[in-house]
Protein backbone atom coordinates (compact mmCIF):
# COMPACT_ATOMS: atom_id res chain seq x y z
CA UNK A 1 161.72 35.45 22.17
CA UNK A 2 163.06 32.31 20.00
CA UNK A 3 166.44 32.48 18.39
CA UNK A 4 166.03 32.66 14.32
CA UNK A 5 168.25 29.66 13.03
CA UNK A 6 170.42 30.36 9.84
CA UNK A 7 168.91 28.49 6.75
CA UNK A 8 171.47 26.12 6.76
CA UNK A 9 171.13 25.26 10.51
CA UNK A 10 167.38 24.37 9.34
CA UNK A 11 168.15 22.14 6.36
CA UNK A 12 170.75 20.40 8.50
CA UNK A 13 168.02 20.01 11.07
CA UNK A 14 165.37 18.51 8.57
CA UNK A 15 168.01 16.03 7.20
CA UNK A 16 168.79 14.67 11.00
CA UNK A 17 164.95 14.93 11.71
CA UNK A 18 164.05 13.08 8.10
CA UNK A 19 166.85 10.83 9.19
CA UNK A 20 165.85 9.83 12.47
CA UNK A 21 162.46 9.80 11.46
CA UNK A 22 163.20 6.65 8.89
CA UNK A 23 165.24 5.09 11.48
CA UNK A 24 162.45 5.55 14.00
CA UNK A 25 159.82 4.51 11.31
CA UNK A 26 162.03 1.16 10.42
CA UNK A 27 162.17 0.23 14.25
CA UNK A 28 158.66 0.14 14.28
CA UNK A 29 157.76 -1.81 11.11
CA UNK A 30 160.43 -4.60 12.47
CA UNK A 31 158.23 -4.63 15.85
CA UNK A 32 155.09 -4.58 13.89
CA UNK A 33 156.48 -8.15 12.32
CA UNK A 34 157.82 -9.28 15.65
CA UNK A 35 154.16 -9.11 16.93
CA UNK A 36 152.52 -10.05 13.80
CA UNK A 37 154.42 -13.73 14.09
CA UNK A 38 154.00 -14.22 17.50
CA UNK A 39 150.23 -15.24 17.95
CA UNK A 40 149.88 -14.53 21.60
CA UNK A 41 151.38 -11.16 21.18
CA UNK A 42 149.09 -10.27 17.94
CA UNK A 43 146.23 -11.49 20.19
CA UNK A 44 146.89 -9.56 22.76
CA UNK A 45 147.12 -6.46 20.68
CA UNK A 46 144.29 -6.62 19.07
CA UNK A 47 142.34 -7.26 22.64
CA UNK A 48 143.86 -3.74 23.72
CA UNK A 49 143.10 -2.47 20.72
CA UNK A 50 139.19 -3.45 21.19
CA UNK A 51 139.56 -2.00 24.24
CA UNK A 52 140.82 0.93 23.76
CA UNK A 53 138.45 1.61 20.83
CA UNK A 54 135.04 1.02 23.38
CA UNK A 55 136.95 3.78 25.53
CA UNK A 56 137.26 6.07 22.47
CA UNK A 57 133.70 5.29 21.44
CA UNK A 58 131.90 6.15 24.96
CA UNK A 59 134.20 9.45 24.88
CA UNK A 60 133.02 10.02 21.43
CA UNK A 61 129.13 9.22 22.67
CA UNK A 62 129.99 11.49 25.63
CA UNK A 63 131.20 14.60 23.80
CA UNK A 64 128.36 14.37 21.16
CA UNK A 65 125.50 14.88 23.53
């Protein structure tokens, strides 16, 4: 059975979560411009992302039969 937390165990917990999550989310938008100004990178992003959206598509094809 899971332990009940006390409500101020959970707010503390949503602050560090909120608080990670911002750091996490900043991390990625500073990658995002790292590969947006490197044209080899961007282009090889988008060529996975082609990719992986014909592998999506034939699952999607697949399933709606």
């Amino acid at each position: 059975m899971a332990n009940k937390k006390s409500p101020g165990l959970s707010v503390a917990s949503s602050t560090d979560e909120a608080r990670w999550r911002a750091e996490d989310d900043m991390r990625t938008l500073a990658r995002a411009e790292e590969v947006k100004a490197d044209p080899k990178r961007l282009a090889a992003a988008k060529k996975m992302a082609k990719t992986k959206l014909a592998e999506m598509q034939a699952i999607a094809n697949l399933a709606a039969k």
